[in-house]
C-alpha atoms as a PDB file:
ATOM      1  CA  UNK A   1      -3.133  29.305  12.754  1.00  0.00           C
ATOM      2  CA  UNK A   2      -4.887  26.032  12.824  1.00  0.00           C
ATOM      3  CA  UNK A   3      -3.760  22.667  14.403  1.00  0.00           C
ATOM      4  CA  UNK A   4      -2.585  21.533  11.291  1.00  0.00           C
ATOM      5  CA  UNK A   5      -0.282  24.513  10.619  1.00  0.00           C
ATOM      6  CA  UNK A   6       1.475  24.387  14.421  1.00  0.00           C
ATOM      7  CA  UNK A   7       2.156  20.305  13.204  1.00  0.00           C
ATOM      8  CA  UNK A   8       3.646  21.377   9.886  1.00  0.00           C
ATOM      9  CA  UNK A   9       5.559  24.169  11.514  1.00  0.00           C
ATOM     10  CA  UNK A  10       6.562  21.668  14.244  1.00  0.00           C
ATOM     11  CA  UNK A  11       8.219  18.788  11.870  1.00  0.00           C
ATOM     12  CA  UNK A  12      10.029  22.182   9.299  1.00  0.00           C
ATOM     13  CA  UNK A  13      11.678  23.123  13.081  1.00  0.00           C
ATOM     14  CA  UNK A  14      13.482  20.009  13.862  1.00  0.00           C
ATOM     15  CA  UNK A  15      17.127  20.415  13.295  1.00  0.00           C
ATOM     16  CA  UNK A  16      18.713  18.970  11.143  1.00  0.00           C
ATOM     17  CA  UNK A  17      15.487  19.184   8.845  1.00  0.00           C
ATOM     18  CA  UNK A  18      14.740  15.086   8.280  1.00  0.00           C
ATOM     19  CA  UNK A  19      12.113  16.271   5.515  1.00  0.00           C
ATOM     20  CA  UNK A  20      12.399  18.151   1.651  1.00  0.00           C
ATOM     21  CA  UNK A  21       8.893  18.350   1.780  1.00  0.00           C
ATOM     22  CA  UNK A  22       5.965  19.254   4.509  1.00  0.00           C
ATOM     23  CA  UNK A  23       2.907  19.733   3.207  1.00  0.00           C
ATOM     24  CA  UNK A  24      -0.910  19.442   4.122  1.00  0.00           C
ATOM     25  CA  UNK A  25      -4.101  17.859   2.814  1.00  0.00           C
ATOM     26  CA  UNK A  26      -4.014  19.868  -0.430  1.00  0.00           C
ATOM     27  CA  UNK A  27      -0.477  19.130  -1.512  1.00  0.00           C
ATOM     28  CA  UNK A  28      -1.018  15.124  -0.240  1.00  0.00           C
ATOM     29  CA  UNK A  29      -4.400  14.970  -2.574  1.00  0.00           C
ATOM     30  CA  UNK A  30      -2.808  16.481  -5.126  1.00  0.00           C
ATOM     31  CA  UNK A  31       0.128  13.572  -5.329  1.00  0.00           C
ATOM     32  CA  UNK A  32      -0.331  11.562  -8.681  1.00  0.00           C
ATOM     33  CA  UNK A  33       1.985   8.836  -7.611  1.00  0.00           C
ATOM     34  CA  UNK A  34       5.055   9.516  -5.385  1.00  0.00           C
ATOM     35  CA  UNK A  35       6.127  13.516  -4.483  1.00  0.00           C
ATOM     36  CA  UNK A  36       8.328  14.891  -6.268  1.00  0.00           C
ATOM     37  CA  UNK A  37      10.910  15.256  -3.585  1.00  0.00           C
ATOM     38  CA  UNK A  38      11.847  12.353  -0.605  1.00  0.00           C
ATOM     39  CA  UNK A  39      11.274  12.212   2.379  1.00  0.00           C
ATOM     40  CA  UNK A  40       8.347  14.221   2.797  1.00  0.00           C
ATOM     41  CA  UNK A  41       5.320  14.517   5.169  1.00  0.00           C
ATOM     42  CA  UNK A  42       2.310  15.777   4.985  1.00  0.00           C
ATOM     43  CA  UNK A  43      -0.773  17.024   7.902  1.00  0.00           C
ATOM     44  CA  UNK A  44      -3.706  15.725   7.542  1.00  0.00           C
ATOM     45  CA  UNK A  45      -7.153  16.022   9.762  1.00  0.00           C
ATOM     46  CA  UNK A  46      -8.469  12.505   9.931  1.00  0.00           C
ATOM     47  CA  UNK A  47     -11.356  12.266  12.181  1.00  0.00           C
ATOM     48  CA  UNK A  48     -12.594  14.828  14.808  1.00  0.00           C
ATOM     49  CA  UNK A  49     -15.014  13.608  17.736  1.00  0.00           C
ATOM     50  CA  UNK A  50     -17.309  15.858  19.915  1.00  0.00           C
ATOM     51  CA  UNK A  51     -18.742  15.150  23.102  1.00  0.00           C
ATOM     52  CA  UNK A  52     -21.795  15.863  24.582  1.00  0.00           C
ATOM     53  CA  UNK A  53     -22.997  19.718  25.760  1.00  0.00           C
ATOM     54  CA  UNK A  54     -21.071  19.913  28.530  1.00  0.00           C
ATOM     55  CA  UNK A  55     -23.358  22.598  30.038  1.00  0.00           C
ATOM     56  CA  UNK A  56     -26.898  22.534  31.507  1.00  0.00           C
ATOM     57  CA  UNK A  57     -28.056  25.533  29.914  1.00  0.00           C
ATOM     58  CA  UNK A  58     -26.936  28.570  28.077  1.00  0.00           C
ATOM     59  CA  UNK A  59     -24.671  28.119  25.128  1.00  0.00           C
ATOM     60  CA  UNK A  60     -23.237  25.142  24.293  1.00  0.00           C
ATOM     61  CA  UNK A  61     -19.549  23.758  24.895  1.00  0.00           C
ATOM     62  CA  UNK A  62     -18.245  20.782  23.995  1.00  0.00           C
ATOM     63  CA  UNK A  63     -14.729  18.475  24.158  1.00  0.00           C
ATOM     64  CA  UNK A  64     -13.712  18.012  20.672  1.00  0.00           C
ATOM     65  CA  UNK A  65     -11.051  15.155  20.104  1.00  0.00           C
ATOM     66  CA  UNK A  66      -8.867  15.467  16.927  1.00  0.00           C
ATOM     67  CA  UNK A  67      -6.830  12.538  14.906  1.00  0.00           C
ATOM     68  CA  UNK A  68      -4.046  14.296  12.604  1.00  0.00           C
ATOM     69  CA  UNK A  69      -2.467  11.917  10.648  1.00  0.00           C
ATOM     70  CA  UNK A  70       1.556  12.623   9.479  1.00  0.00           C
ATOM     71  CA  UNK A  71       1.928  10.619   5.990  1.00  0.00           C
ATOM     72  CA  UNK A  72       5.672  10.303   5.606  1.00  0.00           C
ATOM     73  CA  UNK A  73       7.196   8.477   2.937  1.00  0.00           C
ATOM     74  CA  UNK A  74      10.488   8.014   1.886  1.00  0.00           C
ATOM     75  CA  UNK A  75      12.658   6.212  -0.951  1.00  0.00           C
ATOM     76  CA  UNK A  76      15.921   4.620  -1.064  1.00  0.00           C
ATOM     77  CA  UNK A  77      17.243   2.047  -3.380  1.00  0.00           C
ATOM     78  CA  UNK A  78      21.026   2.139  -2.606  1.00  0.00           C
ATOM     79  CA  UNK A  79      20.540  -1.654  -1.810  1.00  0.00           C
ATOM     80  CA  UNK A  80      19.084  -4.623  -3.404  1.00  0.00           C
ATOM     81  CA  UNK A  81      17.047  -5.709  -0.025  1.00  0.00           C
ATOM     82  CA  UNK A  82      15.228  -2.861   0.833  1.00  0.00           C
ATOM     83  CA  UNK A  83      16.826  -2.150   4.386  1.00  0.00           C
ATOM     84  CA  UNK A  84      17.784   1.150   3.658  1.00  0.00           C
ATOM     85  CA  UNK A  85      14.564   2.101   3.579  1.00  0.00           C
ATOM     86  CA  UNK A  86      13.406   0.018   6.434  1.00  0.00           C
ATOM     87  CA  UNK A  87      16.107   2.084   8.342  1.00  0.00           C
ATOM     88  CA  UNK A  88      15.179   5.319   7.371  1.00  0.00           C
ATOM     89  CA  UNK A  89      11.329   5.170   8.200  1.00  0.00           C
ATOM     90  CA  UNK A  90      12.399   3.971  11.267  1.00  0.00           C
ATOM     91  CA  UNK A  91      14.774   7.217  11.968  1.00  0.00           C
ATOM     92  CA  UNK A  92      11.871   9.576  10.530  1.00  0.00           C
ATOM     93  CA  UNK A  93       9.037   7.638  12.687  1.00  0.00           C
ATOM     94  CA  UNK A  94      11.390   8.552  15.631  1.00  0.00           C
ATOM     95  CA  UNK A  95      11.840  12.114  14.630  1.00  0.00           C
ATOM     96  CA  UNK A  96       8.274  12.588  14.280  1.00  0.00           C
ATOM     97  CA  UNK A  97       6.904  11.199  17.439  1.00  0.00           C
ATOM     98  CA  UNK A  98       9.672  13.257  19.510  1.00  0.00           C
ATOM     99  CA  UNK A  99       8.600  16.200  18.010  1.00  0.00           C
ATOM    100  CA  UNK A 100       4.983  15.840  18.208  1.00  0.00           C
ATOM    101  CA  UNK A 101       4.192  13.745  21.415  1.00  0.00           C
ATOM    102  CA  UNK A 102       3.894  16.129  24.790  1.00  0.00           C
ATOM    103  CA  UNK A 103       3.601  19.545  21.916  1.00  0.00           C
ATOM    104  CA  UNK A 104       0.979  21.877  23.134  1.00  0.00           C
ATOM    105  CA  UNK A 105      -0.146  23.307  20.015  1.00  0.00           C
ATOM    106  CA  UNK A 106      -0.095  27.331  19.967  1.00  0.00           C
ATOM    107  CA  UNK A 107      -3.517  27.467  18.345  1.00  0.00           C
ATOM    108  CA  UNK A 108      -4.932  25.153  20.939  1.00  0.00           C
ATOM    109  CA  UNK A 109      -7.676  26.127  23.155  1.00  0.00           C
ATOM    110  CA  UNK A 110      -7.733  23.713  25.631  1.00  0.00           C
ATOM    111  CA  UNK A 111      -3.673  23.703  26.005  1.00  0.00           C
ATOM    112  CA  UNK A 112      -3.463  20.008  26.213  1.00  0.00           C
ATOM    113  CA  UNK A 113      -0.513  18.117  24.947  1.00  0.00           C
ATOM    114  CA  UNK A 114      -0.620  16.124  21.407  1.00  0.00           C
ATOM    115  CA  UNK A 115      -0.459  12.081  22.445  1.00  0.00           C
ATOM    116  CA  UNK A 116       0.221   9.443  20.188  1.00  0.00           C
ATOM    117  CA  UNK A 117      -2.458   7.110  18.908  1.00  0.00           C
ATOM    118  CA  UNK A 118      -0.997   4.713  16.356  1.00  0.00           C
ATOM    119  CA  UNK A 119       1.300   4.154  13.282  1.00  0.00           C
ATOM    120  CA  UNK A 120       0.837   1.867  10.684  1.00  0.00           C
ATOM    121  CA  UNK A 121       2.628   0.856   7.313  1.00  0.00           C
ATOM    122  CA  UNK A 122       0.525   2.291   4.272  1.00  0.00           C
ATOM    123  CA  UNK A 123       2.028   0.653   1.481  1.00  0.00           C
ATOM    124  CA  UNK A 124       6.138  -0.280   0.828  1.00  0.00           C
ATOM    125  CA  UNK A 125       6.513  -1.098  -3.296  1.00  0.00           C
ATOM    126  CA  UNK A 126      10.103  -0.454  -4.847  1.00  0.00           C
ATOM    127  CA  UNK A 127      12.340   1.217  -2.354  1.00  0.00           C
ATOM    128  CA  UNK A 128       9.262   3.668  -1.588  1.00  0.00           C
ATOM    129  CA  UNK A 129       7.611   3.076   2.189  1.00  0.00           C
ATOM    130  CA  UNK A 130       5.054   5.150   3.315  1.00  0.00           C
ATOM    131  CA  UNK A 131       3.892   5.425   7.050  1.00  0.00           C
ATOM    132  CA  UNK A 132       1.044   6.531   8.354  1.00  0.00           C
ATOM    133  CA  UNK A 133       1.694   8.310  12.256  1.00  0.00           C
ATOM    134  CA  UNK A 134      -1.419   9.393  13.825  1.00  0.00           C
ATOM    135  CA  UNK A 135      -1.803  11.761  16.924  1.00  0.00           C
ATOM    136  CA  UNK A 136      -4.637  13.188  19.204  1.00  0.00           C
ATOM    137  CA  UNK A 137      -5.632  16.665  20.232  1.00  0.00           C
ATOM    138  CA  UNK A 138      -8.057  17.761  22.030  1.00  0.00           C
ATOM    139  CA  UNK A 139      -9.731  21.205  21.938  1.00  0.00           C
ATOM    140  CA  UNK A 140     -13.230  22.830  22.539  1.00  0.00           C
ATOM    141  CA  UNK A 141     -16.006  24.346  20.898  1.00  0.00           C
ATOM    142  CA  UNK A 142     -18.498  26.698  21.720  1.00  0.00           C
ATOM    143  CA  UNK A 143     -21.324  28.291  20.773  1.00  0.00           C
ATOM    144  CA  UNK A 144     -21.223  32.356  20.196  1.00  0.00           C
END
């Protein structure tokens, strides 16, 4: 299992399941428009860093830092203003971030806990907000 995959796995757990859809990069770059079910979120790998050889000589081995990005959009028109929806991003931001931040990964190498790097509003349009929620892991490589 990859990264990815535990994250996916981790956001289907939570109970009572917040999402109709959880998906990765595929399914997300494969949306024409809006999914076809609300709310959903999808795993995406959005920049990985590598240090330096961390060894003198032999093979190498390096720190590799990981952004994975949770898209999560929802819709709800039940009112005229929009704060339905501005209440339920909230609620899933919440959901996501407790489930994510301090989650060691069972395909990580290193064993270090996911931290949370930002979140930022993507786009809001007609009762439709999506969110972007980004998180870091880090892992290592190494030569065989």
């Amino acid at each position: 299992m990859t990264i990815s995959k535990d994250i996916q796995q981790r956001l289907k757990d939570i109970d009572p399941a917040p999402f109709r859809i959880v998906d990765g990069t595929v399914a997300f770059s494969a949306l024409n428009g809006e999914p076809k079910a609300t709310p959903a979120a999808y795993v995406l790998v959005e920049e990985e860093i590598s240090g330096d050889n961390l060894r003198i000589t032999g093979k190498v081995f390096q720190r590799t830092e990981s952004d994975f990005a949770v898209i999560i959009i929802t819709r709800n028109v039940s009112d005229n203003t929009a704060s339905a929806t501005s209440d339920d991003i909230e609620i899933l931001k919440e959901k996501v971030r407790r489930a994510i931040i301090g989650y060691v990964p069972s395909s990580s190498i290193s064993g270090e806990p996911l931290i949370h790097v930002s979140g930022n509003l993507l786009k809001a349009k007609s009762g439709s907000v999506w969110q972007r929620e980004v998180f870091g892991a880090a892992d290592y490589q190494e030569e065989q």
